[in-house]
Protein backbone atom coordinates (compact mmCIF):
# COMPACT_ATOMS: atom_id res chain seq x y z
CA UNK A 1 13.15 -22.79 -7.31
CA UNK A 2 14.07 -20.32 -10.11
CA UNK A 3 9.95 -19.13 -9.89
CA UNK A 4 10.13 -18.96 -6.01
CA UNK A 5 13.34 -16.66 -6.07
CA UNK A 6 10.99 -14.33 -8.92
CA UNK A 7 7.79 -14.19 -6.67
CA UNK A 8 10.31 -13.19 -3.78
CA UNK A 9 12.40 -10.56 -5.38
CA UNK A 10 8.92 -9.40 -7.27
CA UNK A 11 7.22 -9.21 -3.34
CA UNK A 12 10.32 -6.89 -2.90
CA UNK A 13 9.95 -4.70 -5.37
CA UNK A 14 6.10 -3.91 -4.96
CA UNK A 15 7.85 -2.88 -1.47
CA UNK A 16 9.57 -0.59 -3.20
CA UNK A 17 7.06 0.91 -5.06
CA UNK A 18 4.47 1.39 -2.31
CA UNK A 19 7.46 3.21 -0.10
CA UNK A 20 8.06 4.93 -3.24
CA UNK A 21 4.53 6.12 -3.61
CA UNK A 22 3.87 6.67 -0.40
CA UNK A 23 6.94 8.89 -0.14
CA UNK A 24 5.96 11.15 -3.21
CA UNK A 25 2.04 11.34 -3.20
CA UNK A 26 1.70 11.46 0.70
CA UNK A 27 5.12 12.09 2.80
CA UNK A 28 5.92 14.84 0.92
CA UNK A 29 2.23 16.90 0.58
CA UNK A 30 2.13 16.27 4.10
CA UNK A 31 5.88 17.94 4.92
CA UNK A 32 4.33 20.78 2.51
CA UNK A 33 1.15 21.17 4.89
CA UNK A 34 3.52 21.24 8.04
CA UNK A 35 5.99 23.73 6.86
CA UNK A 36 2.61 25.73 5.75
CA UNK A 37 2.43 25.73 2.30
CA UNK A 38 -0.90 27.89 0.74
CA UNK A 39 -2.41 24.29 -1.01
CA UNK A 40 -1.45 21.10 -0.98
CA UNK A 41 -2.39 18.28 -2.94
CA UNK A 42 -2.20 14.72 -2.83
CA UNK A 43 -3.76 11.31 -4.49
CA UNK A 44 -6.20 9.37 -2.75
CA UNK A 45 -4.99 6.34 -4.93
CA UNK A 46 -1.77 5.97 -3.08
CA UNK A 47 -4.52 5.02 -0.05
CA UNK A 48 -5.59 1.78 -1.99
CA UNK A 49 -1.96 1.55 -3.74
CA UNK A 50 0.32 1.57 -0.85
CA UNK A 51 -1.43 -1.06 1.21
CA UNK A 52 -1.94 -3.31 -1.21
CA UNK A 53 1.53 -2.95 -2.36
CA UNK A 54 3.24 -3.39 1.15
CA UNK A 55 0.94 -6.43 2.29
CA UNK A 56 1.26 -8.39 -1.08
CA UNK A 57 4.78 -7.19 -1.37
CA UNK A 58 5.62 -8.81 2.44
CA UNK A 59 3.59 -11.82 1.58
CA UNK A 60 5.45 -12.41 -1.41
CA UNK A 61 8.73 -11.50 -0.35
CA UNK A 62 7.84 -13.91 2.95
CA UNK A 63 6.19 -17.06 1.52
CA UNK A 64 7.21 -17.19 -2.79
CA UNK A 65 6.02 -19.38 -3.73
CA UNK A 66 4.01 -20.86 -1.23
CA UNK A 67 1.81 -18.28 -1.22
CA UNK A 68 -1.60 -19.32 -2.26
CA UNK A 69 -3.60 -15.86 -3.23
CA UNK A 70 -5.21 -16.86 -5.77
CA UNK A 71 -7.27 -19.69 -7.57
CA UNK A 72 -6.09 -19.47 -11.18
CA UNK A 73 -8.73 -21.64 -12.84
CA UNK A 74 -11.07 -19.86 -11.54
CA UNK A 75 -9.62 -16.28 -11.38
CA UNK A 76 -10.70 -15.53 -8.16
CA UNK A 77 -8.77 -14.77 -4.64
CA UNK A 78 -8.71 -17.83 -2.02
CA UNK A 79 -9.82 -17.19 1.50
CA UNK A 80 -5.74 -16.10 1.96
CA UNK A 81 -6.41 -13.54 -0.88
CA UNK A 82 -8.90 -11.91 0.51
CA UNK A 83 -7.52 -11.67 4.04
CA UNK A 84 -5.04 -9.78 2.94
CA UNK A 85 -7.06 -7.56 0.38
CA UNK A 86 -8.85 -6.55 3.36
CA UNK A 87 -6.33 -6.14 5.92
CA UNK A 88 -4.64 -3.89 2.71
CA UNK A 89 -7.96 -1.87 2.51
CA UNK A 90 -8.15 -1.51 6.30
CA UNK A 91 -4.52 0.21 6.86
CA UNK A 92 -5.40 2.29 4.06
CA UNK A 93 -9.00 3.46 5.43
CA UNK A 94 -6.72 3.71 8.61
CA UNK A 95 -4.32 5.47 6.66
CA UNK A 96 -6.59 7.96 4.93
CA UNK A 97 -8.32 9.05 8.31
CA UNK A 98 -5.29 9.64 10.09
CA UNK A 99 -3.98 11.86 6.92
CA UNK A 100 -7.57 13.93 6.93
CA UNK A 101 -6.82 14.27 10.72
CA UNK A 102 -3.41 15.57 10.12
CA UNK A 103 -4.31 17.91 7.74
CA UNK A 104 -7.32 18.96 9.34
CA UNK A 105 -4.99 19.98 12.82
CA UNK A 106 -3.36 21.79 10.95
CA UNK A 107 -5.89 23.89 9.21
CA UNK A 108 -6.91 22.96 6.21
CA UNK A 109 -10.01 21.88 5.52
């Protein structure tokens, strides 16, 4: 019980951190870009970081325990694992497009 409540309050703070992430390495170049700033920069990690920390982090926060990502003797992600490593990677592909798109209606290139 004690491990569940962990996994759950650990699924909620990898929430935290990929809001957190996402608000300072790609909210905030992107409310520099709109109010016209000369250059703007940002991290294309946050696209892999953020995902990965808000799916996991739901997952987590959802199912504790019960959720089976991994196979620990064999260090290696079950077929769960990897569904949601890929649904991460596709929101932040998703992500990342719709960011170059944003940036590139507003004129930078």
């Amino acid at each position: 019980m004690l491990q569940d409540l962990k996994l759950r309050l650990g699924g909620l703070a990898s929430i935290a951190i990929g809001v957190a992430v996402a608000w300072f390495f790609l909210w905030l170049p992107l409310q520099e870009a709109q109010s016209g700033a000369q250059e703007v920069s940002y991290q294309l990690k946050a696209f892999i970081l953020v995902p990965l920390c808000i799916i996991f982090g739901v997952g987590f926060l959802v199912a504790g325990e019960r959720l089976q990502y991994r196979n620990a003797q064999h260090s290696n992600l079950t077929v769960v694992g990897w569904v949601l490593f890929i649904l991460g990677m596709a929101l932040g592909a998703a992500g990342y497009f719709w960011f170059q798109q944003q940036f590139s209606a507003l004129g930078y290139v």
